[in-house]
Protein backbone atom coordinates (compact mmCIF):
# COMPACT_ATOMS: atom_id res chain seq x y z
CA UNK A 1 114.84 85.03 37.23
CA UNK A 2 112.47 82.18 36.81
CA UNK A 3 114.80 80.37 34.37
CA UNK A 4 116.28 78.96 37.42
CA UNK A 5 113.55 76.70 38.29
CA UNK A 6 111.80 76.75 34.72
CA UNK A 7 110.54 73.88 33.33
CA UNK A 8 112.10 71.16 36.30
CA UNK A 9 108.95 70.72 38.61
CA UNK A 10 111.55 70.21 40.98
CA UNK A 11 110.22 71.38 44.57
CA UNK A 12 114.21 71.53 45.52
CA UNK A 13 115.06 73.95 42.68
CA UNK A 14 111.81 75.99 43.21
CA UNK A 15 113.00 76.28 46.95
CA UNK A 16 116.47 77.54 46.03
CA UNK A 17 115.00 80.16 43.29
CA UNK A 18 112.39 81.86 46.67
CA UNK A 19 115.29 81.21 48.97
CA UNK A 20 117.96 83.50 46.90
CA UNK A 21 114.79 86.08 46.42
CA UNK A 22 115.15 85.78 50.80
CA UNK A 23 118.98 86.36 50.75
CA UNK A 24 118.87 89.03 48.42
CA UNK A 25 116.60 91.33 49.34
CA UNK A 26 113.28 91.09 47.02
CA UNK A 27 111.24 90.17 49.73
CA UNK A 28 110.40 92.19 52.21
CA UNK A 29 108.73 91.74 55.30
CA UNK A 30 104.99 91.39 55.03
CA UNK A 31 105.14 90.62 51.37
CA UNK A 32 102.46 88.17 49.94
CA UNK A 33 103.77 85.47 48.39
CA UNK A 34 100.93 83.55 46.22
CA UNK A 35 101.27 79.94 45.27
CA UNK A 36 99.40 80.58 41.82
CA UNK A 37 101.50 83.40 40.52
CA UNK A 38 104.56 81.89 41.81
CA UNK A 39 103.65 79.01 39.90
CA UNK A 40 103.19 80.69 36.69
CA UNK A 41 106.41 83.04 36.71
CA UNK A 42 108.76 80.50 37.39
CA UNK A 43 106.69 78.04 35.36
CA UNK A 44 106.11 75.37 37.38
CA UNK A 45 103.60 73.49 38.36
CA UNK A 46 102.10 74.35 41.87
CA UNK A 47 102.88 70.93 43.51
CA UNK A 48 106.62 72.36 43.81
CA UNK A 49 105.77 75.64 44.88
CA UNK A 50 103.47 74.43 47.14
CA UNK A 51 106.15 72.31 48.94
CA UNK A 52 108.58 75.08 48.99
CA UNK A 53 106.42 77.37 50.79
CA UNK A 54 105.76 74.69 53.28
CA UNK A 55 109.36 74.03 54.07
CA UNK A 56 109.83 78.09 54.37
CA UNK A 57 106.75 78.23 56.82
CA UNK A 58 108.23 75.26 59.14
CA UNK A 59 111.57 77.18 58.87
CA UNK A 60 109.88 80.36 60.40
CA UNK A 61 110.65 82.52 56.56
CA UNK A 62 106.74 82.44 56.35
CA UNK A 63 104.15 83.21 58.65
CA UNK A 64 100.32 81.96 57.78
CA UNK A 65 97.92 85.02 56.41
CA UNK A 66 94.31 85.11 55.80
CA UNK A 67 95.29 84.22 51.94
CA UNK A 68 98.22 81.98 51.94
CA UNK A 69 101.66 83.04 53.60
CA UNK A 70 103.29 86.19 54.09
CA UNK A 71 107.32 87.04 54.59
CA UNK A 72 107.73 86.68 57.91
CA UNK A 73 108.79 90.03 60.03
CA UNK A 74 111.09 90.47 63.34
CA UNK A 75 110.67 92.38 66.42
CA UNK A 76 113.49 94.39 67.75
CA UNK A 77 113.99 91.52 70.19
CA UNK A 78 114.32 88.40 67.78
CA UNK A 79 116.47 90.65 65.60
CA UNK A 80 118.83 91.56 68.91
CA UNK A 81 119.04 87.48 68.93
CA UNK A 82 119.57 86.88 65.79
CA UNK A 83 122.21 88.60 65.57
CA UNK A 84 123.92 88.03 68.55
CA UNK A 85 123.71 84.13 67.21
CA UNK A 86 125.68 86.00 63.65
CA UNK A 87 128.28 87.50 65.46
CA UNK A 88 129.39 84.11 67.55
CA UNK A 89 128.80 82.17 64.39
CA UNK A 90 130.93 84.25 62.13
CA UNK A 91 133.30 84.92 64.93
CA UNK A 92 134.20 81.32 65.61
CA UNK A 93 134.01 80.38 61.90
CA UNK A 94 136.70 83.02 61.28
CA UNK A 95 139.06 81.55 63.93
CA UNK A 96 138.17 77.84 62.71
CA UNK A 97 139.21 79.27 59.17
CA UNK A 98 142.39 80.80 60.15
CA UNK A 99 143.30 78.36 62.29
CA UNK A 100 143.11 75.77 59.17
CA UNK A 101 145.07 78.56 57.13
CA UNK A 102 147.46 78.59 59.57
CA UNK A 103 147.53 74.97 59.42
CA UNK A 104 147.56 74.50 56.11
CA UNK A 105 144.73 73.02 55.70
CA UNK A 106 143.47 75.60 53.05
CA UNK A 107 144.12 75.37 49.00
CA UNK A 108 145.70 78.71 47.60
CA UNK A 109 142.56 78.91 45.02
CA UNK A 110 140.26 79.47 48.41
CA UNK A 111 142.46 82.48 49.13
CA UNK A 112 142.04 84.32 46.09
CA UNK A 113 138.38 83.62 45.57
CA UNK A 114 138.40 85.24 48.91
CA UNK A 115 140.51 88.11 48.16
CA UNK A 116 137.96 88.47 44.77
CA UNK A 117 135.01 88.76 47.06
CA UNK A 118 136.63 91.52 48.85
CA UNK A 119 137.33 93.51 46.13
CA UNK A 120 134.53 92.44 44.03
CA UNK A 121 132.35 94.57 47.05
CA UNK A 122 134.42 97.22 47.21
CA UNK A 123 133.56 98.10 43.70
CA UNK A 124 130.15 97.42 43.50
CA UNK A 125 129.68 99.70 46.27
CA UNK A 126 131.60 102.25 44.34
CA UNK A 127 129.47 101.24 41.29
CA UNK A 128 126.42 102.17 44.19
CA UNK A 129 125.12 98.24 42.52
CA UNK A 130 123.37 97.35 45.66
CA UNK A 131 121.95 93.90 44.65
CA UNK A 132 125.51 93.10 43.41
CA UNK A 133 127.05 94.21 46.59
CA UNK A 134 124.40 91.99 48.72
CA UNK A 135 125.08 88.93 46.68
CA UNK A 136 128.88 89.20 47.13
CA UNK A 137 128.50 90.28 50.33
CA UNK A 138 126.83 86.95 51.07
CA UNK A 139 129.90 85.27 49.17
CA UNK A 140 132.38 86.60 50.95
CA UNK A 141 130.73 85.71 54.65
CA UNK A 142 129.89 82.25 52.81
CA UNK A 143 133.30 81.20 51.70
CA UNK A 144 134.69 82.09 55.32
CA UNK A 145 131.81 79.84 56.84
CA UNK A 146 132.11 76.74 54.48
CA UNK A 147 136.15 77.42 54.81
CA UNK A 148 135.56 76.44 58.84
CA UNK A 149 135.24 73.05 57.87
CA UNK A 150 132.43 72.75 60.30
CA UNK A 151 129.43 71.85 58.28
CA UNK A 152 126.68 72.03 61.68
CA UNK A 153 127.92 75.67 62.19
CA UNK A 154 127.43 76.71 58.04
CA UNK A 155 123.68 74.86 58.38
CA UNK A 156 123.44 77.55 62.01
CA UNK A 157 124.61 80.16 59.64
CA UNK A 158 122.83 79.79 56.79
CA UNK A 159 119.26 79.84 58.73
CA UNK A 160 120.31 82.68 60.32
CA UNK A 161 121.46 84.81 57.44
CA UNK A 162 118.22 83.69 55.82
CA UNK A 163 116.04 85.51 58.69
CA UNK A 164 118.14 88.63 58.74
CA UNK A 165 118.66 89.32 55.15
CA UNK A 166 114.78 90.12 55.35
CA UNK A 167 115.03 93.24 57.70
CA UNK A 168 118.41 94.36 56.54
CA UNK A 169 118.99 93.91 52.98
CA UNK A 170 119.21 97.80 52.98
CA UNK A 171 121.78 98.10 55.48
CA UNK A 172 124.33 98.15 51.88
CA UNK A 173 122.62 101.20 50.46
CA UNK A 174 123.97 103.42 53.04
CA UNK A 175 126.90 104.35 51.69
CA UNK A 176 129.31 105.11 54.90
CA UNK A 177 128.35 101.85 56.37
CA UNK A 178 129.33 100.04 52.95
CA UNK A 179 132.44 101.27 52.76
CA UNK A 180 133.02 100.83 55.88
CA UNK A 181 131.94 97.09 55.37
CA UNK A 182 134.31 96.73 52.42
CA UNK A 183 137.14 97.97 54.25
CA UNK A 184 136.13 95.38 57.31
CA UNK A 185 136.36 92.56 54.88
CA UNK A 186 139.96 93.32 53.69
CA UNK A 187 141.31 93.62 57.50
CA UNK A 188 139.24 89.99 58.05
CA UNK A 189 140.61 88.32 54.79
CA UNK A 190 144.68 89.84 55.84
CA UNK A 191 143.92 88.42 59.50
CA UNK A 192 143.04 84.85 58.46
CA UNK A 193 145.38 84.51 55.14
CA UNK A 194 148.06 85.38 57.82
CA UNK A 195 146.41 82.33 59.78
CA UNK A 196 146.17 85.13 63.14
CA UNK A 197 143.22 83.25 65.00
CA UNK A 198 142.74 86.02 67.50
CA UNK A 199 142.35 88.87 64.90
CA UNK A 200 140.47 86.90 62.56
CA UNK A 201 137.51 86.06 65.55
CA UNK A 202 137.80 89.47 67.03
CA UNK A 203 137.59 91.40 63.72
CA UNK A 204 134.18 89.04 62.34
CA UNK A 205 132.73 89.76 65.68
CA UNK A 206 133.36 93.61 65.69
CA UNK A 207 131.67 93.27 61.88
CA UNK A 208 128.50 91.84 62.74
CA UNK A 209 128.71 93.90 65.98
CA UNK A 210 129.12 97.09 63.77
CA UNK A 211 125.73 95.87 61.03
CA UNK A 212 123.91 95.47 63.84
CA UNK A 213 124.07 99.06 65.30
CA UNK A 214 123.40 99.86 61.34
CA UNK A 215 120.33 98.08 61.37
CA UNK A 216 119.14 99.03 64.59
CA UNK A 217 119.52 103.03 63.59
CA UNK A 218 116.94 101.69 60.09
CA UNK A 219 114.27 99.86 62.48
């Protein structure tokens, strides 16, 4: 993983490498995350890990710790907010989207890479390849959010997802949820390729309303 950043003593690519390891599910809350060691996996100096860490503790990722910083946790409460943020954001990002399809306003190529995300989850779940499943998970929600055309609402978004991916990265192990999930993401893909604004906001919403109740079961 650390050829991502290897070698470039860029601060930037060091921040992208910890932010994916955020999205994805290999931190957890509470988890220690030492500028030395950091430093030396992704072999870089510590001047870029340094400032990455600092830019995730100023974006609330990090809290401080008696040694350094520590993945920041949530409370039932912030979660309860956080996700109520998700569920408008995705919700009007879906009807922005179809309303563009509808329009449109949308190249065929988005479509399909789409579509590919929505199968592409379906089998990983199948495959029970949870890390797969999380990343195109995140593609899938991505491509609808960028799609929106709305770049204030992806920046919303993308904090957001950032926070909640620590506390639920899980949520795709359980396996009626996932397929549950996959199927979800077909029904939202039909309802904005068919450019049906309605559906399209009502069926994101009921998604993130539906991961939520998930999530709150695993607290």
């Amino acid at each position: 993983m650390s050829t991502d950043a290897a070698g470039t003593g860029s601060a930037r690519s060091t921040y992208d490498v910890l932010w994916a390891r955020f999205l994805d599910g290999t931190y957890t809350a509470g988890d220690r995350l030492p500028e030395a060691a950091i430093a030396e996996e992704l072999g870089v100096s510590r001047t870029p890990v340094r400032e990455a860490l600092s830019r995730m503790l100023a974006e609330g990722l990090l809290t401080p710790a008696a040694r350094g910083v520590v993945v920041a946790g949530l409370d039932h409460d912030a979660k309860r907010r956080l996700f109520d943020l998700r569920r408008n954001l995705e919700g009007f990002a879906a009807e922005l989207t179809a309303a563009r399809a509808r329009d449109g306003q949308i190249a065929p190529v988005w479509f399909a890479r789409l579509n590919d995300a929505a199968t592409g989850f379906a089998k990983a779940i199948e495959s029970g390849e949870i890390r797969e499943s999380t990343r195109i998970n995140r593609q899938f929600h991505d491509l609808i959010v960028e799609a929106s055309g709305n770049e204030f609402l992806a920046d919303a978004h993308r904090r957001a997802i950032a926070r909640l991916a620590v506390s639920t990265a899980a949520n795709l192990g359980k396996d009626d949820w996932a397929h549950k999930a996959a199927e979800q993401h077909v029904e939202i893909a039909r309802a904005i390729a068919d450019g049906d604004v309605a559906s399209a906001r009502a069926l994101s919403e009921a998604h993130i309303s539906d991961a939520q109740k998930v999530a709150d079961l695993a607290a």
